[in-house]
PDB file of N, CA and C in Angstrom:
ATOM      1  N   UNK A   1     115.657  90.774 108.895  1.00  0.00           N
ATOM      2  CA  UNK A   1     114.372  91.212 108.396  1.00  0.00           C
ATOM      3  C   UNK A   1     113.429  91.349 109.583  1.00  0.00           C
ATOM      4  N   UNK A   2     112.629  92.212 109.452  1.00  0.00           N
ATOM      5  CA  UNK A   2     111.540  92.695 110.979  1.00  0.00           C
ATOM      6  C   UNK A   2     110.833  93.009 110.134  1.00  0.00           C
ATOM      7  N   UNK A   3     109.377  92.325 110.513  1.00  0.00           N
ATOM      8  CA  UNK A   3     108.078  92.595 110.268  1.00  0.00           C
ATOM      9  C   UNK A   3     107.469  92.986 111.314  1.00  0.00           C
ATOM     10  N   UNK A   4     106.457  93.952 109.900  1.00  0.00           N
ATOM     11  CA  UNK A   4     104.679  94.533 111.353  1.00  0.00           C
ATOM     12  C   UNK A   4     104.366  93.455 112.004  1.00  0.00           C
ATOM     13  N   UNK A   5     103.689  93.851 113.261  1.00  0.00           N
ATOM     14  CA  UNK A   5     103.283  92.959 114.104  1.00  0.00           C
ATOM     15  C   UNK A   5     101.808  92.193 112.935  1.00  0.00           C
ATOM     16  N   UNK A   6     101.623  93.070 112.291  1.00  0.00           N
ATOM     17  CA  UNK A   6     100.156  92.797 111.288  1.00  0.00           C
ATOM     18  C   UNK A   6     100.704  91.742 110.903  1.00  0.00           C
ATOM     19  N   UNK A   7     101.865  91.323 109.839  1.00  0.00           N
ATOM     20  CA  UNK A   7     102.211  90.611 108.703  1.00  0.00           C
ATOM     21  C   UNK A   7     102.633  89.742 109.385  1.00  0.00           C
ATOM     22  N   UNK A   8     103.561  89.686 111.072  1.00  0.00           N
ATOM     23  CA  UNK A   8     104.101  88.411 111.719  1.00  0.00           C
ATOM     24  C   UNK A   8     102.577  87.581 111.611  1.00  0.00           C
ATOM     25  N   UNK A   9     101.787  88.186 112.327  1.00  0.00           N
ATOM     26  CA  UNK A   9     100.108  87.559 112.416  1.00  0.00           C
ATOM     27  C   UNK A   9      99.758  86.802 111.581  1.00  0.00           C
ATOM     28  N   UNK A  10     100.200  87.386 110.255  1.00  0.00           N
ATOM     29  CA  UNK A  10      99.503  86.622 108.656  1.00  0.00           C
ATOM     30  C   UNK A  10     100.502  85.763 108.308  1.00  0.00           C
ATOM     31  N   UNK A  11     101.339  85.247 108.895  1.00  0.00           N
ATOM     32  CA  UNK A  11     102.210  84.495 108.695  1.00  0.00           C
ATOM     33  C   UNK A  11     101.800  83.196 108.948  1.00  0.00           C
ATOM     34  N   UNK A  12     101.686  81.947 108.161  1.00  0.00           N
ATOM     35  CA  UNK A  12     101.913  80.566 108.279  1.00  0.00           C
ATOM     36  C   UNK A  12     102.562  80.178 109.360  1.00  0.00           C
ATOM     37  N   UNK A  13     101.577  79.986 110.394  1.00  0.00           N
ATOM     38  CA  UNK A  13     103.063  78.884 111.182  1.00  0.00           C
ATOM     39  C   UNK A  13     103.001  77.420 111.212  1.00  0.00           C
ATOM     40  N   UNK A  14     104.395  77.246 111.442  1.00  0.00           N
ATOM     41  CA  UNK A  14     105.080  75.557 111.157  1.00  0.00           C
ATOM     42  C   UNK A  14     104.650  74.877 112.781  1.00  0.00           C
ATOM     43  N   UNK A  15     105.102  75.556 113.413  1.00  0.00           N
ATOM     44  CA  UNK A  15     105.578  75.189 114.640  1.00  0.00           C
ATOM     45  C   UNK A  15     104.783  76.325 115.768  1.00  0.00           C
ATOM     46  N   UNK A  16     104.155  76.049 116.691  1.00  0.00           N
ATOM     47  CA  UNK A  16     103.995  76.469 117.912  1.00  0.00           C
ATOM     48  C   UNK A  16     104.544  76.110 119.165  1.00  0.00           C
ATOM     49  N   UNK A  17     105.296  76.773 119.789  1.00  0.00           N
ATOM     50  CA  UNK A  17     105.683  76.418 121.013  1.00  0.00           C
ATOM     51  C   UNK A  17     105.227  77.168 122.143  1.00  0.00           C
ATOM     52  N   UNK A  18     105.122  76.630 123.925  1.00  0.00           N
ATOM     53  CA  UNK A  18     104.918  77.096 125.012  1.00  0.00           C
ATOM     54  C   UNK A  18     105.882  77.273 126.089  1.00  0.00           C
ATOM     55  N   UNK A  19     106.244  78.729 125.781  1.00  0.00           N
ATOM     56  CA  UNK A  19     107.221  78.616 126.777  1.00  0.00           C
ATOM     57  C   UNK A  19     106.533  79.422 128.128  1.00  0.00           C
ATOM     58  N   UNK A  20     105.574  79.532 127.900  1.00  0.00           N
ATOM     59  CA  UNK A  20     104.149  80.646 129.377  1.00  0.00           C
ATOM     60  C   UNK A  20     104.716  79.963 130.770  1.00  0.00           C
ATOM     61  N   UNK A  21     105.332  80.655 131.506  1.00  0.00           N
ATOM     62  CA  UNK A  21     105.946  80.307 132.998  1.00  0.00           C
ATOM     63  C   UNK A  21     106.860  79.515 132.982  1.00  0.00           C
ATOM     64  N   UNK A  22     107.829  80.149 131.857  1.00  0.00           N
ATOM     65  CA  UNK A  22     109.246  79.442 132.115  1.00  0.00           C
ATOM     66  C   UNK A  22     110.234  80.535 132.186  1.00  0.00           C
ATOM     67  N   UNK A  23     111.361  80.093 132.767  1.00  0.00           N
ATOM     68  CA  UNK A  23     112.418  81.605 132.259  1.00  0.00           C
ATOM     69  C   UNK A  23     113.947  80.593 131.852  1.00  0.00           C
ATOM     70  N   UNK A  24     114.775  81.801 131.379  1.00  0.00           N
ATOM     71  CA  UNK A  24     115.702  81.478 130.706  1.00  0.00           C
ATOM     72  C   UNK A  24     116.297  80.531 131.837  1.00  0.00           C
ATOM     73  N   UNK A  25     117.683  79.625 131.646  1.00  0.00           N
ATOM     74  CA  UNK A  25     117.471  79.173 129.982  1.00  0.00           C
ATOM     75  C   UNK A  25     116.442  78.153 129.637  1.00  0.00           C
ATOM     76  N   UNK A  26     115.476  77.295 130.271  1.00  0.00           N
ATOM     77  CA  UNK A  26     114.057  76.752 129.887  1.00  0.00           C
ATOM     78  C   UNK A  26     114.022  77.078 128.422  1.00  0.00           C
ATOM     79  N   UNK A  27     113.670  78.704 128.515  1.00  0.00           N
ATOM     80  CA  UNK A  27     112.702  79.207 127.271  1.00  0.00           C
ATOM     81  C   UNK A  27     113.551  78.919 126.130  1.00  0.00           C
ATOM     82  N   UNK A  28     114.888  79.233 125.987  1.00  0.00           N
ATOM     83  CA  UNK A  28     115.613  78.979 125.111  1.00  0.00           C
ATOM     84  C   UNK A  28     116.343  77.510 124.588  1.00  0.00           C
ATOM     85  N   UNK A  29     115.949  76.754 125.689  1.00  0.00           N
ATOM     86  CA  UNK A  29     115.681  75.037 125.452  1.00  0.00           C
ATOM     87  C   UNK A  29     114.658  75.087 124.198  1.00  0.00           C
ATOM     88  N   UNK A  30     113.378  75.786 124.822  1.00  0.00           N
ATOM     89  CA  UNK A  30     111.997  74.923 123.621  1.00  0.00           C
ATOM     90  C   UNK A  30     112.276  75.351 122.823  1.00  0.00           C
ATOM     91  N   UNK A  31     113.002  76.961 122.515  1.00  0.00           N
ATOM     92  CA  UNK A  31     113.261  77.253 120.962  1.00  0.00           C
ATOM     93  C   UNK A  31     113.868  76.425 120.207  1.00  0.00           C
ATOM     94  N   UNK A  32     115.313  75.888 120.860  1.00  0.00           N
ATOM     95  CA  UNK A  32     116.220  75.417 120.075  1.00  0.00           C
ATOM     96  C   UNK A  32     115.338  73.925 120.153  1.00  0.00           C
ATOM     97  N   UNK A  33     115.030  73.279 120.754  1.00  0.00           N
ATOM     98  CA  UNK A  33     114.332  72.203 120.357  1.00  0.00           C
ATOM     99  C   UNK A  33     113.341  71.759 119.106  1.00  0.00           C
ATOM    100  N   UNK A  34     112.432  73.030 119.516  1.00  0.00           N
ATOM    101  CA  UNK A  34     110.944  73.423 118.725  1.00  0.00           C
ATOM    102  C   UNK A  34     111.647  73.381 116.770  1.00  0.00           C
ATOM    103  N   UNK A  35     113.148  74.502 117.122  1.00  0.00           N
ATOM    104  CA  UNK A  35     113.916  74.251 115.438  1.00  0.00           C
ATOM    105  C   UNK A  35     114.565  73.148 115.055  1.00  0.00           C
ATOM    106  N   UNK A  36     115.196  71.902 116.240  1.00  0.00           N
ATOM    107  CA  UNK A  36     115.893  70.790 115.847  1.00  0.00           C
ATOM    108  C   UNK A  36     114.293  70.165 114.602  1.00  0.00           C
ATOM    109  N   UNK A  37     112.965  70.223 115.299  1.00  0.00           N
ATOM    110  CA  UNK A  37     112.028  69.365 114.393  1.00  0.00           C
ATOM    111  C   UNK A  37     111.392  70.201 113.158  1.00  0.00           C
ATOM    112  N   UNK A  38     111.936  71.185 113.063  1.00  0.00           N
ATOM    113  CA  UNK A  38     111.415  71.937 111.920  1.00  0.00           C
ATOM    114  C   UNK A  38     112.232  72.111 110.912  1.00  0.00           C
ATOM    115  N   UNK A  39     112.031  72.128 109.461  1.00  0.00           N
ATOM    116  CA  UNK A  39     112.207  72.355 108.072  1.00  0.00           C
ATOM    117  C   UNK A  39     113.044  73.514 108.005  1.00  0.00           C
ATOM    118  N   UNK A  40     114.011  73.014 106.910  1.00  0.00           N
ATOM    119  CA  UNK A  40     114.220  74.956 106.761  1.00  0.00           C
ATOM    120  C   UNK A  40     113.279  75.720 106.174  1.00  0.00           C
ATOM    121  N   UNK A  41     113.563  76.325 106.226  1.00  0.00           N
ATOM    122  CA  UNK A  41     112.580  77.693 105.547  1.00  0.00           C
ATOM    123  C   UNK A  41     111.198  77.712 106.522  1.00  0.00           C
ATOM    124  N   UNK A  42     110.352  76.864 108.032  1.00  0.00           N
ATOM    125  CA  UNK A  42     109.159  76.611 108.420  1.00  0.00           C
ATOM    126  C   UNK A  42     109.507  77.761 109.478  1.00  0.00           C
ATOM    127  N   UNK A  43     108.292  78.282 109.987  1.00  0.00           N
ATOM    128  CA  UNK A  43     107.796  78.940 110.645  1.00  0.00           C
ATOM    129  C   UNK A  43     107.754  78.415 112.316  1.00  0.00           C
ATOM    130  N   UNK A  44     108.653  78.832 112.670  1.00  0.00           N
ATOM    131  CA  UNK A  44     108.397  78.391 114.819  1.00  0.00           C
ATOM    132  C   UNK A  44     108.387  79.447 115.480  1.00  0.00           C
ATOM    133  N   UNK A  45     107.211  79.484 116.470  1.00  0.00           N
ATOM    134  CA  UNK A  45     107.143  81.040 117.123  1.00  0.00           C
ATOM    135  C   UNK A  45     107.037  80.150 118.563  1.00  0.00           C
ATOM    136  N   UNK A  46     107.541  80.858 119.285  1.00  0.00           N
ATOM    137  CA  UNK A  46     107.360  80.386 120.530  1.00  0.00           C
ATOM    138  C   UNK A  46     106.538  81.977 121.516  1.00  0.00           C
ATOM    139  N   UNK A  47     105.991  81.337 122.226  1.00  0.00           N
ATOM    140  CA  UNK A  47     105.051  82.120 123.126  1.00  0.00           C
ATOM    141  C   UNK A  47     105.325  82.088 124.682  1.00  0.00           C
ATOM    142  N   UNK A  48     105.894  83.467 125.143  1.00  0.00           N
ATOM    143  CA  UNK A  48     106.713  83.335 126.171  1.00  0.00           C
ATOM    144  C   UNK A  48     105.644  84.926 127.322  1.00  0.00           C
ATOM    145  N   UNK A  49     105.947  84.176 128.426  1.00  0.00           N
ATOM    146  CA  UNK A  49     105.796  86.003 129.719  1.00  0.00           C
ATOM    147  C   UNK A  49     107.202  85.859 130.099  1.00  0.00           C
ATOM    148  N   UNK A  50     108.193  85.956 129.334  1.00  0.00           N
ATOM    149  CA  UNK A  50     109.647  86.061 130.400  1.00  0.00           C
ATOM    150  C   UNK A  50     110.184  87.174 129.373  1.00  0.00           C
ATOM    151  N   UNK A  51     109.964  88.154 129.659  1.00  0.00           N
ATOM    152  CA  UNK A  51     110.123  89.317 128.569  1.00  0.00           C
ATOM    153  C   UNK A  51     112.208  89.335 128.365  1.00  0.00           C
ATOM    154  N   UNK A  52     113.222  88.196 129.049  1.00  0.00           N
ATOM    155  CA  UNK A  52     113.965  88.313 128.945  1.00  0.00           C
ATOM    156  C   UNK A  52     114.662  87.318 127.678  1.00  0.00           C
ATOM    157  N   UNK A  53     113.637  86.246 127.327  1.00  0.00           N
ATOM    158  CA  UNK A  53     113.573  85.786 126.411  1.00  0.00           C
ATOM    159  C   UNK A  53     113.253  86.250 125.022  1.00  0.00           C
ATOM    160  N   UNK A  54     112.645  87.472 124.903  1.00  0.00           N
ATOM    161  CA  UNK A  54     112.719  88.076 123.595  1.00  0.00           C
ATOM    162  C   UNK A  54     114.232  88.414 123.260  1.00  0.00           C
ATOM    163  N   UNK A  55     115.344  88.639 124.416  1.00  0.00           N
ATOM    164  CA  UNK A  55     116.417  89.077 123.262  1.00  0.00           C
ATOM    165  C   UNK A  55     117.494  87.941 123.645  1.00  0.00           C
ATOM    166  N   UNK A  56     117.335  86.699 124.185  1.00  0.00           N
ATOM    167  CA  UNK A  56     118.169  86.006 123.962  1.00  0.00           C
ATOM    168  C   UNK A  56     117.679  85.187 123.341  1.00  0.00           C
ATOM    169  N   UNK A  57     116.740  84.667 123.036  1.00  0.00           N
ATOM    170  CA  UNK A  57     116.166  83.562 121.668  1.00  0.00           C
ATOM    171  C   UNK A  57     116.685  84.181 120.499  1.00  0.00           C
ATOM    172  N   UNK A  58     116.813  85.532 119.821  1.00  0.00           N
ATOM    173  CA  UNK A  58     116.755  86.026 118.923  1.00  0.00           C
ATOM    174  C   UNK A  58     118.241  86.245 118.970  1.00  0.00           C
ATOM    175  N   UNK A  59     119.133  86.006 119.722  1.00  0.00           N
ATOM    176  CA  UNK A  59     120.569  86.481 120.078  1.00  0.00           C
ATOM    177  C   UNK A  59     121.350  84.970 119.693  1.00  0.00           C
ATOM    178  N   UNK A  60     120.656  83.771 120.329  1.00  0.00           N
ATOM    179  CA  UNK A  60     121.302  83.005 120.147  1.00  0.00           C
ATOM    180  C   UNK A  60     120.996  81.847 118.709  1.00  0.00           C
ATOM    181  N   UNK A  61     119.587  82.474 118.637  1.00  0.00           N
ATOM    182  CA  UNK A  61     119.647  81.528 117.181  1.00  0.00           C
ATOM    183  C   UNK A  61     120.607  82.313 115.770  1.00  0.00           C
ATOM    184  N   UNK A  62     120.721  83.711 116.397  1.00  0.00           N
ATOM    185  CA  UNK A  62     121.329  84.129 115.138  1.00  0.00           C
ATOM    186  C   UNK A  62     122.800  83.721 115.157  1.00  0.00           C
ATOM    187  N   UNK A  63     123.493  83.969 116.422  1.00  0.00           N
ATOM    188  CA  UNK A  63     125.065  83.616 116.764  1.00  0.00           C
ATOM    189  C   UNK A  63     125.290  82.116 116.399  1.00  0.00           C
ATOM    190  N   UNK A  64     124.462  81.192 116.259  1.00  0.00           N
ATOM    191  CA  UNK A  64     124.137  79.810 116.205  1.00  0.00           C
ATOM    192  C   UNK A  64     123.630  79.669 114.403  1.00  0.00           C
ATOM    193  N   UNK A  65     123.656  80.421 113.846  1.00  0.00           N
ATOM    194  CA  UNK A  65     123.151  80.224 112.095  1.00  0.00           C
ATOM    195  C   UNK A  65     121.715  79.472 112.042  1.00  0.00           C
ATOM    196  N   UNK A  66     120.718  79.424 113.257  1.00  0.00           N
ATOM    197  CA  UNK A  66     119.729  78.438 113.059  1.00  0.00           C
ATOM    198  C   UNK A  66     118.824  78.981 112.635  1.00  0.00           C
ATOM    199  N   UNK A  67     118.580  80.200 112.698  1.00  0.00           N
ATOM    200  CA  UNK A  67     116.753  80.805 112.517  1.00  0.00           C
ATOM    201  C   UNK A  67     117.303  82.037 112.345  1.00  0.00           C
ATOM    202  N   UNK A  68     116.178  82.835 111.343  1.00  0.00           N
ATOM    203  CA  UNK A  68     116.415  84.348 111.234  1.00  0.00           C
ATOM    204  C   UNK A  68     115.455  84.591 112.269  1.00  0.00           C
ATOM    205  N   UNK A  69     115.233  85.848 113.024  1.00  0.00           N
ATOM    206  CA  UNK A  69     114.298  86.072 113.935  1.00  0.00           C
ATOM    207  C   UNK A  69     113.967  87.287 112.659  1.00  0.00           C
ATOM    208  N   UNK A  70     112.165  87.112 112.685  1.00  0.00           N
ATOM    209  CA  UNK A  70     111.476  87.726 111.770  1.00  0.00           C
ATOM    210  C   UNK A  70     110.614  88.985 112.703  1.00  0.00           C
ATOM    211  N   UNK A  71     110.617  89.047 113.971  1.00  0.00           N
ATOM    212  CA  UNK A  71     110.124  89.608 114.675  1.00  0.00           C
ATOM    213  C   UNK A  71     109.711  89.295 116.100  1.00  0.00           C
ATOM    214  N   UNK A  72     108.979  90.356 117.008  1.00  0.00           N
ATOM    215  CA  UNK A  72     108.494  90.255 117.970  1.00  0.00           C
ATOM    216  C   UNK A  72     106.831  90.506 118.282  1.00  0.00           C
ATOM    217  N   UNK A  73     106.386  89.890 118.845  1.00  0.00           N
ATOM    218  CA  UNK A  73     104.881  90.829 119.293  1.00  0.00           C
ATOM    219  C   UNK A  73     104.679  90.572 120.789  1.00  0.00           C
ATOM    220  N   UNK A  74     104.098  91.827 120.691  1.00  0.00           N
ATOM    221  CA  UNK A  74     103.709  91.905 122.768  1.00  0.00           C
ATOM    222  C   UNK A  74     102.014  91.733 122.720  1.00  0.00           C
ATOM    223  N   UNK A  75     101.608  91.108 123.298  1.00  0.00           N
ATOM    224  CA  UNK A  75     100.176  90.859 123.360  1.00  0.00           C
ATOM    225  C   UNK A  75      99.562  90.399 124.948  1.00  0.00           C
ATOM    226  N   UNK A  76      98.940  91.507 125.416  1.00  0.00           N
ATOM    227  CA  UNK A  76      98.538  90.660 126.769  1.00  0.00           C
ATOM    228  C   UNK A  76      99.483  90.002 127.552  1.00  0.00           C
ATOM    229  N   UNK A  77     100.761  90.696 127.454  1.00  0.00           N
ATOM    230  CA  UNK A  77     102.002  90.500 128.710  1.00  0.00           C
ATOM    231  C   UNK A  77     102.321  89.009 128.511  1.00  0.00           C
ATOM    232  N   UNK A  78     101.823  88.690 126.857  1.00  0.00           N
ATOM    233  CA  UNK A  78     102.439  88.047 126.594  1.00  0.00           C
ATOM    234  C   UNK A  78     103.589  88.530 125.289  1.00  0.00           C
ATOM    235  N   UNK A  79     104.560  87.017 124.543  1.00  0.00           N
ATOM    236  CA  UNK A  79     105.579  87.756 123.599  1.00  0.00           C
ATOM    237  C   UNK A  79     105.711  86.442 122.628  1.00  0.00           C
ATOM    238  N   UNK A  80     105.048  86.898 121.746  1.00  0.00           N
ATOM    239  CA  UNK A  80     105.188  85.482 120.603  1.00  0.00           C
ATOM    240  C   UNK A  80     106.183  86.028 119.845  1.00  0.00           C
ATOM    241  N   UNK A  81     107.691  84.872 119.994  1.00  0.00           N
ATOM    242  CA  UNK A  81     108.842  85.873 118.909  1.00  0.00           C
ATOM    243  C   UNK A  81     108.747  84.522 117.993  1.00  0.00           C
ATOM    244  N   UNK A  82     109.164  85.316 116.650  1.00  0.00           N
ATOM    245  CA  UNK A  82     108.812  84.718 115.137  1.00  0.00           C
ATOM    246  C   UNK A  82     109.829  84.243 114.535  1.00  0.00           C
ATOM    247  N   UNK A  83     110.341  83.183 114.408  1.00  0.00           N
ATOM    248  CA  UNK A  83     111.779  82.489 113.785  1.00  0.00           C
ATOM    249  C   UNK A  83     111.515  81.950 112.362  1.00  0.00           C
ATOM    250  N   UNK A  84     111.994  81.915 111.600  1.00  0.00           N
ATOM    251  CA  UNK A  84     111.967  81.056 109.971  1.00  0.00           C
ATOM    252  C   UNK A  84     113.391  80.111 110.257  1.00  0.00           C
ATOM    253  N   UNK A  85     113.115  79.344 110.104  1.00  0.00           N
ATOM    254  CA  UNK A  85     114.440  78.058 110.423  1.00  0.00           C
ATOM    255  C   UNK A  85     115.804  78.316 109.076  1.00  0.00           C
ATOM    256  N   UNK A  86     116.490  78.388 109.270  1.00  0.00           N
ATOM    257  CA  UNK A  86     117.921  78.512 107.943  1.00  0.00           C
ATOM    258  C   UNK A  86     117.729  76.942 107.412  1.00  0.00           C
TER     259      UNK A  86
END
C-alpha cells in the first residue's frame, strides 16, 4: 500500500525515530529497533538524509515480515519513510 505524501502526514504516529547523519547499516539498526518496541498495527517513521536508506528500510522490513512500508516523503533533503508494524 503507498500513500500521498498528504495522507502519510495525517497519519497518527506511534513511534518517531532519528536517523539525521547516519548511514546504512546505522539507519536500518533504528528502524528495526524503533519496531522491536512498537505494537502491531502502530505507526514508526523514521527520519533520515541518507537517501540510501529509503530503499533498504523498506526492502528489509518487508523480506523480514515486520512492517508494511506505507510510504515515502522527501522534505528539505530530508526522508521520513512510513512503516505500520505486522
Amino acid at each position: 500500500m503507498s500513500l500521498s505524501d498528504q495522507e502519510l502526514k495525517e497519519l497518527k504516529i506511534d513511534h518517531e525515530l532519528d536517523g539525521i547523519g547516519e548511514v546504512c547499516p546505522h539507519t536500518l539498526n533504528i528502524a528495526l529497533d524503533g519496531l522491536k518496541k512498537a505494537s502491531s498495527g502502530e505507526i514508526v517513521v523514521e527520519v533520515t538524509d541518507h537517501s540510501i536508506a529509503t530503499k533498504t528500510i523498506p526492502a528489509a522490513v518487508k523480506m523480514n515480515k515486520l512492517a508494511e512500508h506505507l510510504g515515502t516523503v522527501k522534505e528539505s533533503g530530508n526522508y521520513t519513510i512510513f512503516l505500520r508494524k505486522l
